[in-house]
C-alpha atoms as a PDB file:
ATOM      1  CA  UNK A   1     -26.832 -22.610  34.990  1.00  0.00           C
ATOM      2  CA  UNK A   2     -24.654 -19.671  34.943  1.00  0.00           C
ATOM      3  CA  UNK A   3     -25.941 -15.973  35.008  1.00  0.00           C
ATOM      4  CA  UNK A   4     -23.917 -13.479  33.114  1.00  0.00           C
ATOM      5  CA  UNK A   5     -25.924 -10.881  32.379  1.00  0.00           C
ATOM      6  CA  UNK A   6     -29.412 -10.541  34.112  1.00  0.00           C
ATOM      7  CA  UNK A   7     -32.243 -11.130  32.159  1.00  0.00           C
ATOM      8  CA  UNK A   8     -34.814  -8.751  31.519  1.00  0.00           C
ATOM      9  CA  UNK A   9     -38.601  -9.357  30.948  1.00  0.00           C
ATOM     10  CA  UNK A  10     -39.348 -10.958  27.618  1.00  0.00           C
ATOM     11  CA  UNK A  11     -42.101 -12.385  25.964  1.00  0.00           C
ATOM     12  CA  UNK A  12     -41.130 -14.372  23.432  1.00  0.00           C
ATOM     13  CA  UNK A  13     -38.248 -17.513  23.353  1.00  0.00           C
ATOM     14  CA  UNK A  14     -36.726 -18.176  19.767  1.00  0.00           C
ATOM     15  CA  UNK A  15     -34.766 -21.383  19.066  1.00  0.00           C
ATOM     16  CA  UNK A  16     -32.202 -22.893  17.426  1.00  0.00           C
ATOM     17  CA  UNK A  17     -33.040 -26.079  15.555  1.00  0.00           C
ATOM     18  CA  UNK A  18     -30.139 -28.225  14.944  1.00  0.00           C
ATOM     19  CA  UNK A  19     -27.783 -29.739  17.605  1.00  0.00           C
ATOM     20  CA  UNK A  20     -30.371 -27.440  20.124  1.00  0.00           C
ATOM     21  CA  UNK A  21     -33.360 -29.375  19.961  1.00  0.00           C
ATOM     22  CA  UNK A  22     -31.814 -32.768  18.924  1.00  0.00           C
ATOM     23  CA  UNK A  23     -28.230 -34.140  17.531  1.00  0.00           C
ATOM     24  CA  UNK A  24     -28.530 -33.076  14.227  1.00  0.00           C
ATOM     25  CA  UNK A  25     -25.288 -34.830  12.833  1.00  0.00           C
ATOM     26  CA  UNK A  26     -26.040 -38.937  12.639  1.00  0.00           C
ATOM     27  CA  UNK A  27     -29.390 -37.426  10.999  1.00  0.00           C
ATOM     28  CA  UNK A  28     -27.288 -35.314   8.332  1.00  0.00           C
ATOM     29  CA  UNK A  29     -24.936 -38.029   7.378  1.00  0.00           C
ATOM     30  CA  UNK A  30     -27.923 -40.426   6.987  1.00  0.00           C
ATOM     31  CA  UNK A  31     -29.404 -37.832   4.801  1.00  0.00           C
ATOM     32  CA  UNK A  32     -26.614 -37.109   2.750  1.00  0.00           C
ATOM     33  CA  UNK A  33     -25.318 -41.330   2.637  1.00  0.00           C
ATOM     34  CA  UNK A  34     -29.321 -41.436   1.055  1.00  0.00           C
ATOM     35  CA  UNK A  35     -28.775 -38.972  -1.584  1.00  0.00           C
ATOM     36  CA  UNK A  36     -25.522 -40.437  -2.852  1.00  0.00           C
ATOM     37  CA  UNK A  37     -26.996 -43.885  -2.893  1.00  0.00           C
ATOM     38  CA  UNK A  38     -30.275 -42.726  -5.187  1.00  0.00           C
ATOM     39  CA  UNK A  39     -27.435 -40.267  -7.201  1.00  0.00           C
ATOM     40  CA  UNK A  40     -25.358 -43.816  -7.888  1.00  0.00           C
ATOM     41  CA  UNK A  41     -28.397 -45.676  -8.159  1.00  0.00           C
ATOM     42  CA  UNK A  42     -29.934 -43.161 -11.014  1.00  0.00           C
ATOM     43  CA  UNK A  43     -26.987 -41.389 -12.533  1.00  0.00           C
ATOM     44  CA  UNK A  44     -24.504 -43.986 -12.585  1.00  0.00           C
ATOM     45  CA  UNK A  45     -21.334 -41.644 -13.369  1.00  0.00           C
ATOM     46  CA  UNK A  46     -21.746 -40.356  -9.813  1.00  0.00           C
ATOM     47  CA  UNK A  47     -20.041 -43.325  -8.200  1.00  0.00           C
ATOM     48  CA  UNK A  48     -16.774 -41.768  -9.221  1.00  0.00           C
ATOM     49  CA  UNK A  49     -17.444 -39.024  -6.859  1.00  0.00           C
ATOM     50  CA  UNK A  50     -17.046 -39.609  -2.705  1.00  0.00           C
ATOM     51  CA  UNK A  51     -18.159 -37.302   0.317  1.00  0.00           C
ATOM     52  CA  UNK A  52     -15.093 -35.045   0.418  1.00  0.00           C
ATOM     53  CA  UNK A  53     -15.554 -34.737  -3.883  1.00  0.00           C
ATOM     54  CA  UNK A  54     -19.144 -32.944  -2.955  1.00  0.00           C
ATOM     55  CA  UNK A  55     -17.757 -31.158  -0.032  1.00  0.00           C
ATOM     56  CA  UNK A  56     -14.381 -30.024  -1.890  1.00  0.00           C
ATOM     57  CA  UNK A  57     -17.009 -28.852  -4.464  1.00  0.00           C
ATOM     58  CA  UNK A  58     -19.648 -26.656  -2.382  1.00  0.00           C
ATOM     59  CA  UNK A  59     -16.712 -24.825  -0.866  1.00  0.00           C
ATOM     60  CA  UNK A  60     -14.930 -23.639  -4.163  1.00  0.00           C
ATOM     61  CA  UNK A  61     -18.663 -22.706  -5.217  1.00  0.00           C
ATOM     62  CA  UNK A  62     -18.934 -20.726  -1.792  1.00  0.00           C
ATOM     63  CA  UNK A  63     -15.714 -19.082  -3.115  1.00  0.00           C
ATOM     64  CA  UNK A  64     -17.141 -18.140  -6.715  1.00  0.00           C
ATOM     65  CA  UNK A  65     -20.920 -17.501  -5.052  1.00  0.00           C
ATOM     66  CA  UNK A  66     -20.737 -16.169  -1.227  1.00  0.00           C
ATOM     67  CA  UNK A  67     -24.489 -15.378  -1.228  1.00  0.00           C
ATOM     68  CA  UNK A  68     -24.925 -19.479  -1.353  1.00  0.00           C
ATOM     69  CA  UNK A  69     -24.027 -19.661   2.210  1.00  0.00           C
ATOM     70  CA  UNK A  70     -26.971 -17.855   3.303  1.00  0.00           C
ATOM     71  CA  UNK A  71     -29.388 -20.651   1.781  1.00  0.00           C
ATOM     72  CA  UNK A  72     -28.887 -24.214   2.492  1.00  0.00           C
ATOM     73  CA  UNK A  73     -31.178 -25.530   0.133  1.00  0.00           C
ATOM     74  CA  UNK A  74     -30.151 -23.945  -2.736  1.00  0.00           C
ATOM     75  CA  UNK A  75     -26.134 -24.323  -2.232  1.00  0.00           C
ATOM     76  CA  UNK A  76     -27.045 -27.622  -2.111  1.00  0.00           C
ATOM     77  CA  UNK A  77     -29.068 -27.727  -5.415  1.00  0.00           C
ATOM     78  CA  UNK A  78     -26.267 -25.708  -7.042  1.00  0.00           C
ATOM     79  CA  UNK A  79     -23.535 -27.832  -6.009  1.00  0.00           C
ATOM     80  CA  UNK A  80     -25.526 -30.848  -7.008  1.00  0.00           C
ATOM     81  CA  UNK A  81     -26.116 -29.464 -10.440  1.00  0.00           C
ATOM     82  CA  UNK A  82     -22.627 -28.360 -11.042  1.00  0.00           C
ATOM     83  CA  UNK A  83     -21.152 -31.617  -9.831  1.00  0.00           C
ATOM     84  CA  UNK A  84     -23.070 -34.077 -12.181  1.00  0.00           C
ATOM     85  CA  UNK A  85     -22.441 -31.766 -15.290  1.00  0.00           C
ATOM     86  CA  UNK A  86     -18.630 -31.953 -13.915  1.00  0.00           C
ATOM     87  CA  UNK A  87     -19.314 -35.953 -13.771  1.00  0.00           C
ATOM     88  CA  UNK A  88     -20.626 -35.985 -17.687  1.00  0.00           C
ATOM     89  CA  UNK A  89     -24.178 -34.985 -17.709  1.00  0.00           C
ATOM     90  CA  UNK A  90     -25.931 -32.327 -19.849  1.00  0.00           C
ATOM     91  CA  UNK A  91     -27.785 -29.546 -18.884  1.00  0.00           C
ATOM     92  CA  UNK A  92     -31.270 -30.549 -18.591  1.00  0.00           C
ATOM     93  CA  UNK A  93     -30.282 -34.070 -16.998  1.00  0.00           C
ATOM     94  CA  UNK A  94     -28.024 -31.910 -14.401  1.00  0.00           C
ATOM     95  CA  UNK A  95     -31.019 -30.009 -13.761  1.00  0.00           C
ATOM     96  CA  UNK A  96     -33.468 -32.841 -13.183  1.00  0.00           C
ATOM     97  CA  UNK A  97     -31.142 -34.388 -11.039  1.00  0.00           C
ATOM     98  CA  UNK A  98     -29.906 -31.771  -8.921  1.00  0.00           C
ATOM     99  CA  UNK A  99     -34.177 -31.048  -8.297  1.00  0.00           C
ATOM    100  CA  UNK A 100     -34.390 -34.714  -7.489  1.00  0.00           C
ATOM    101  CA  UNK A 101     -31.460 -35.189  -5.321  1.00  0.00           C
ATOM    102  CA  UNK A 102     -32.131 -32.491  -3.402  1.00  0.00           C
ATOM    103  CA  UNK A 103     -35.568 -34.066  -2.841  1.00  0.00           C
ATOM    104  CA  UNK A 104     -34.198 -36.931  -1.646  1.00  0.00           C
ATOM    105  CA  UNK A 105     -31.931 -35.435   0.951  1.00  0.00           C
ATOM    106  CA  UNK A 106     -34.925 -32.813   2.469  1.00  0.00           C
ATOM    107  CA  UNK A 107     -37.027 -35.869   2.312  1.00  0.00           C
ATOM    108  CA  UNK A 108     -34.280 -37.810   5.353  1.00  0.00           C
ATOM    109  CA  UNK A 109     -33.270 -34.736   6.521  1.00  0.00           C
ATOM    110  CA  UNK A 110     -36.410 -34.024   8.410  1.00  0.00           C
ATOM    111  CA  UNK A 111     -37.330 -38.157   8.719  1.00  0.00           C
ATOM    112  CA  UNK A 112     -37.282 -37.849  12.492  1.00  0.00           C
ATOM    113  CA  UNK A 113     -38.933 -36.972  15.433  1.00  0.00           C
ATOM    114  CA  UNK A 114     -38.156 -34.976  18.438  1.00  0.00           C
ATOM    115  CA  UNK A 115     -37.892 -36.367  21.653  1.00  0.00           C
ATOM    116  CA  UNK A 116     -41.101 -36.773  23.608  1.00  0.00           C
ATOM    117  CA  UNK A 117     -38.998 -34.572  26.840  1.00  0.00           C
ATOM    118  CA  UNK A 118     -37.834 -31.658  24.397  1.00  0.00           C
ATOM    119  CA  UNK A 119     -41.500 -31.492  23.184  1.00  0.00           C
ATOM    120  CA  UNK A 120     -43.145 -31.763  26.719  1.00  0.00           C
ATOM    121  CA  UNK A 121     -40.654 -29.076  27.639  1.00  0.00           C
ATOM    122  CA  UNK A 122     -41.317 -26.879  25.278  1.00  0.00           C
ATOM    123  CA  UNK A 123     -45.323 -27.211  25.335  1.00  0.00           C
ATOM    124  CA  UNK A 124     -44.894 -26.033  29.065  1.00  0.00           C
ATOM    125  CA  UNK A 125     -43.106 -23.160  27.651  1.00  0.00           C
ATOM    126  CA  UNK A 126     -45.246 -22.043  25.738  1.00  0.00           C
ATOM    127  CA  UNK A 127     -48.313 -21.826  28.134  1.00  0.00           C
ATOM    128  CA  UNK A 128     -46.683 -18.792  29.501  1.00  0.00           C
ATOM    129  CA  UNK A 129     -44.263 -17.689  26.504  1.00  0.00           C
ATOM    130  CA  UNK A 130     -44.682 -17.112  22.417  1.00  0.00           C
ATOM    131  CA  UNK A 131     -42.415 -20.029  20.826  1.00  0.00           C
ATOM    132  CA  UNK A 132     -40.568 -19.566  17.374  1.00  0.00           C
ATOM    133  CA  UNK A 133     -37.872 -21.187  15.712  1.00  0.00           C
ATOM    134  CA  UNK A 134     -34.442 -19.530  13.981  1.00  0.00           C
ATOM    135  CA  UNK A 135     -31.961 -21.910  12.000  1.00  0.00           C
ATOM    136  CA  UNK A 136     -29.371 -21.643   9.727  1.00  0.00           C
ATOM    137  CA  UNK A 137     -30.531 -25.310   8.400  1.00  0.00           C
ATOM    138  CA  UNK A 138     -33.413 -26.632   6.313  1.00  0.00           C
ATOM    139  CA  UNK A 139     -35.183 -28.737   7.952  1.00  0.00           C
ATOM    140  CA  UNK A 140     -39.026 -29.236   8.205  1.00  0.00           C
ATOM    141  CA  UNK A 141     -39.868 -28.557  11.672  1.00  0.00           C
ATOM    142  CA  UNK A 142     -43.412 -29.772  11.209  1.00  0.00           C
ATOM    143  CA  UNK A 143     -42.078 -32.735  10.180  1.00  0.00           C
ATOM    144  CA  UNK A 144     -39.870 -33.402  13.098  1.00  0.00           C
ATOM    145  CA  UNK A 145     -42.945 -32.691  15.508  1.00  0.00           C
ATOM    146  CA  UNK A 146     -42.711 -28.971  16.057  1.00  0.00           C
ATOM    147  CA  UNK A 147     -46.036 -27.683  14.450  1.00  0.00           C
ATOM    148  CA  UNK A 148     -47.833 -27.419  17.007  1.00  0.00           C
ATOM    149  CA  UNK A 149     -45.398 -25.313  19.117  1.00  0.00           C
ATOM    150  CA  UNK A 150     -43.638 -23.068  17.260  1.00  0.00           C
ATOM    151  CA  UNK A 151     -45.595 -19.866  15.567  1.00  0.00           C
ATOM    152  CA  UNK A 152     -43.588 -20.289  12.915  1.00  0.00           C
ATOM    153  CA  UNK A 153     -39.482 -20.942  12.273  1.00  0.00           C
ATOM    154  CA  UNK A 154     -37.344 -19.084   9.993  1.00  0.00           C
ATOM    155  CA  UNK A 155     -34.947 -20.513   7.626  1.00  0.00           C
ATOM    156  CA  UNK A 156     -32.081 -18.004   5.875  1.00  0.00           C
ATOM    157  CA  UNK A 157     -32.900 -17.222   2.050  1.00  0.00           C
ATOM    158  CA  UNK A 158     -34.826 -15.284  -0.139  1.00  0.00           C
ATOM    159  CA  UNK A 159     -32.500 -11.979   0.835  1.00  0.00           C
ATOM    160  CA  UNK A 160     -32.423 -12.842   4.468  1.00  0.00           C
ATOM    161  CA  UNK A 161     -28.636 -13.789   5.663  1.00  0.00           C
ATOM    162  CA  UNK A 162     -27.966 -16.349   7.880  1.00  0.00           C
ATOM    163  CA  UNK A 163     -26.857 -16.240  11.675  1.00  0.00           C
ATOM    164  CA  UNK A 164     -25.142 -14.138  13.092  1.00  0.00           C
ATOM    165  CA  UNK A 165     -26.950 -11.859  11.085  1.00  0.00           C
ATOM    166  CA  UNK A 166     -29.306  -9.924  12.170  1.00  0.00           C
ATOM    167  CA  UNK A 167     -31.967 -10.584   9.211  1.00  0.00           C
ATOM    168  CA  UNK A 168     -33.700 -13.133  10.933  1.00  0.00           C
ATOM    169  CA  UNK A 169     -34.369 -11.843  14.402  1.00  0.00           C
ATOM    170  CA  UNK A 170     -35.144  -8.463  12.742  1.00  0.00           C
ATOM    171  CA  UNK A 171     -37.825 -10.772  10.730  1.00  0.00           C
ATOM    172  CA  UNK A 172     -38.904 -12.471  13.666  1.00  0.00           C
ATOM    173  CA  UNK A 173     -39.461  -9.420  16.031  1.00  0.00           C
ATOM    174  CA  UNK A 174     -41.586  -7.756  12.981  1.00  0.00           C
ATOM    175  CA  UNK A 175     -43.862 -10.889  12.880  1.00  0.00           C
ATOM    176  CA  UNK A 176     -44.112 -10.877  16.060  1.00  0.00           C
ATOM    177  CA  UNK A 177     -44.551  -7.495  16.440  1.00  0.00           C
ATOM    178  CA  UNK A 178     -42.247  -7.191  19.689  1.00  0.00           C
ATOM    179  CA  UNK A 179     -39.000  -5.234  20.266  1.00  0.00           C
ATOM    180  CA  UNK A 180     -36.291  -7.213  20.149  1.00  0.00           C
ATOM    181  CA  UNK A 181     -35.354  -6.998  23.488  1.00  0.00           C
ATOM    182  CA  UNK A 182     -38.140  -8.717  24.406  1.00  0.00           C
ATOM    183  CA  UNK A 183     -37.045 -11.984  22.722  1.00  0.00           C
ATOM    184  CA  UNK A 184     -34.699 -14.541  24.156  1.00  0.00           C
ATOM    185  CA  UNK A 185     -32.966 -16.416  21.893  1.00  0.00           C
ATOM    186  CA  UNK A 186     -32.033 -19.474  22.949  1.00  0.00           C
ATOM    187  CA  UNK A 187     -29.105 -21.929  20.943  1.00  0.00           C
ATOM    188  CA  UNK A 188     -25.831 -23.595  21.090  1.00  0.00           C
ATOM    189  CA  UNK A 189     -23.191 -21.870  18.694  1.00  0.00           C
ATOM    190  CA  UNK A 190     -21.716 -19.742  20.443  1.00  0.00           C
ATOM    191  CA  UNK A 191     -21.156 -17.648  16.993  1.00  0.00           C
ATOM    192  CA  UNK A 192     -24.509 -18.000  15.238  1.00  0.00           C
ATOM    193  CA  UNK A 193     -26.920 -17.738  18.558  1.00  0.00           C
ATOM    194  CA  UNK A 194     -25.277 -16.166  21.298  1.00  0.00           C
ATOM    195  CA  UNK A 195     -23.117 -13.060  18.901  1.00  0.00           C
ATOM    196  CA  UNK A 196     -25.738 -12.913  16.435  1.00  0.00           C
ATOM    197  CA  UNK A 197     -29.013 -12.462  19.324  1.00  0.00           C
ATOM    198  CA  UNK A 198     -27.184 -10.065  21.237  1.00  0.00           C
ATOM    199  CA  UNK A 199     -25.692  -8.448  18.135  1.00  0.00           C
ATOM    200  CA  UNK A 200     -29.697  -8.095  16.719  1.00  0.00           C
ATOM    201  CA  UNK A 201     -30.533  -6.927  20.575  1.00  0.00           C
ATOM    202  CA  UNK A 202     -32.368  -9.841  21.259  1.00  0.00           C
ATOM    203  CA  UNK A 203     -31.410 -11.418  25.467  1.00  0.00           C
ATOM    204  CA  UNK A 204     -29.949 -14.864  24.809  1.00  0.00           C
ATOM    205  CA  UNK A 205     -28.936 -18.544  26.413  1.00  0.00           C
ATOM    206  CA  UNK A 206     -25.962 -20.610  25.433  1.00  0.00           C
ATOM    207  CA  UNK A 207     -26.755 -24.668  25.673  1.00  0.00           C
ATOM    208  CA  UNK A 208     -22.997 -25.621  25.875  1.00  0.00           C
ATOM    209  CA  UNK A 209     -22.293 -27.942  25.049  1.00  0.00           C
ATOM    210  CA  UNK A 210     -24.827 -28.359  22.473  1.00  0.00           C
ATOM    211  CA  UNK A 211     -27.258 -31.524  21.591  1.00  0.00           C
ATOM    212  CA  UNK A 212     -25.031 -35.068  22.589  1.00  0.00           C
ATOM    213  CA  UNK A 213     -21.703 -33.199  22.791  1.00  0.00           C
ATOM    214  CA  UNK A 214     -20.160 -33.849  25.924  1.00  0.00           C
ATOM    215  CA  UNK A 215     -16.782 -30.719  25.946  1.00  0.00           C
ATOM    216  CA  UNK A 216     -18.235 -27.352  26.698  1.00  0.00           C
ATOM    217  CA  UNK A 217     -17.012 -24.431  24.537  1.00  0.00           C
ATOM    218  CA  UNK A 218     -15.211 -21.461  25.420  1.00  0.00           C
ATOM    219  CA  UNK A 219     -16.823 -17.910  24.901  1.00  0.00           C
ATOM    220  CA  UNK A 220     -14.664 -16.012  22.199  1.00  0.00           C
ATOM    221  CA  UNK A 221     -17.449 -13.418  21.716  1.00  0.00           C
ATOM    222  CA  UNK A 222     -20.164 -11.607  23.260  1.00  0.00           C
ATOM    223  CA  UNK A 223     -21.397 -13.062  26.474  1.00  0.00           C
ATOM    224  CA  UNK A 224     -25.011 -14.079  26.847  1.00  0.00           C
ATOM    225  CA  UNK A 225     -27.097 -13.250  29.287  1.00  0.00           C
ATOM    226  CA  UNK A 226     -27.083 -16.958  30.582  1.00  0.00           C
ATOM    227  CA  UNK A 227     -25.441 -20.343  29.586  1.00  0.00           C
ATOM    228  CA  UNK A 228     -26.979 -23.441  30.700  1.00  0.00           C
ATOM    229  CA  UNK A 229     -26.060 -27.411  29.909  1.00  0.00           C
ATOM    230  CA  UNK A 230     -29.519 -28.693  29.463  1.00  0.00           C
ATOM    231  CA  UNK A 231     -32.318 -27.505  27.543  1.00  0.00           C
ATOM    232  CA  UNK A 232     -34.481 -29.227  30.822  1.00  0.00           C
ATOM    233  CA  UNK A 233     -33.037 -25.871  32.970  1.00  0.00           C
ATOM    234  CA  UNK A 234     -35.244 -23.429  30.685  1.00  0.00           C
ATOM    235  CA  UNK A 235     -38.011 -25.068  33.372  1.00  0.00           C
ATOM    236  CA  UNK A 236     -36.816 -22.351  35.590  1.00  0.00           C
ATOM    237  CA  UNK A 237     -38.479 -19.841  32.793  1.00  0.00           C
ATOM    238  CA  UNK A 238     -42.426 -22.387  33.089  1.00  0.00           C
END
């Protein structure tokens, strides 16, 4: 653990989701090799399409539509729409399968479970500190196991930007009804978590390296208050 900046009281610890809590990428490519297989399966003309044909495709949409970065789920449903009318498909089949496609992928996005330790960890947590959740992702955090300790997690969309915006913390600190100092945000992108927190004016830790990664990061922004290389050090905070 490494102190940069010395934390003040705070009541409340916000976390990141993905590649925080758990290694988020095996999970995503599983998700996304499930969604191509029921897209082949059920519109056939799809098979002429690969990964990088999708991924090639969101981007140039990001181009044409910025405001699609700030909401996962519906970049998603756009590129999937746009891509099968690209591969051949009318309008209203485009639209039913860009709705079921989309299904499919938030249906293995979130078919996991977090680790017994991360849980146990953050149940102790929360005994003496209000637990939320902020991601940029979708996934269903009751699903994964989370109900029960998080107040509630906020997802970009619906006119709130993602991080390193300061939407959602302002969000969270008004349902919360708490200053934003007196949150600690805790994540591993250096970018998203640490800038955007102490951007907002929320106190914040770095996990780096995040989730599984093994190279630590360098800081090319703001500091945070402190960086740790386990989530198992926040037992400092119980």
């Amino acid at each position: 653990m490494k102190i940069y900046i010395r934390p003040q009281a705070f009541e409340a610890i916000s976390f990141d989701l993905d590649d925080t809590l758990y290694d988020n990428r095996p999970i995503i490519r599983r998700a996304e090799a499930e969604m191509q297989q029921f897209l082949h399966h059920a519109y056939p003309k799809s098979t002429k399409w690969q990964f990088d044909d999708w991924r090639k495709l969101k981007l140039s949409l990001f181009r044409l539509y910025p405001e699609l970065r700030h909401d996962t789920s519906l970049a998603r449903l756009v590129m999937l729409e746009h891509g099968l009318k690209k591969l051949g498909y009318d309008e209203k089949l485009a639209k039913a399968g860009a709705n079921a496609g989309l299904e499919h992928f938030v249906k293995h996005r979130s078919h996991f479970k977090v680790s017994d330790e991360v849980v146990e960890l953050l149940t102790q947590l929360k005994q003496k500190y209000r637990l939320i959740g902020i991601t940029n992702g979708n996934v269903d955090h009751q699903g994964i196991g989370l109900a029960e300790v998080f107040e509630f997690v906020l997802h970009p969309g619906q006119g709130y930007k993602q991080k390193p915006s300061s939407d959602m913390f302002a969000l969270a600190a008004k349902k919360l009804d708490l200053p934003l100092s007196n949150i600690l945000h805790v994540g591993d992108s250096g970018k998203s978590d640490v800038d955007g927190a102490r951007r907002a004016g929320c106190q914040s830790v770095w996990l780096n390296p995040g989730f599984s990664v093994t190279e630590k990061s360098s800081a090319n922004g703001q500091l945070p208050h402190i960086e740790i290389d386990s989530l198992q050090q926040l037992r400092l905070f119980i």
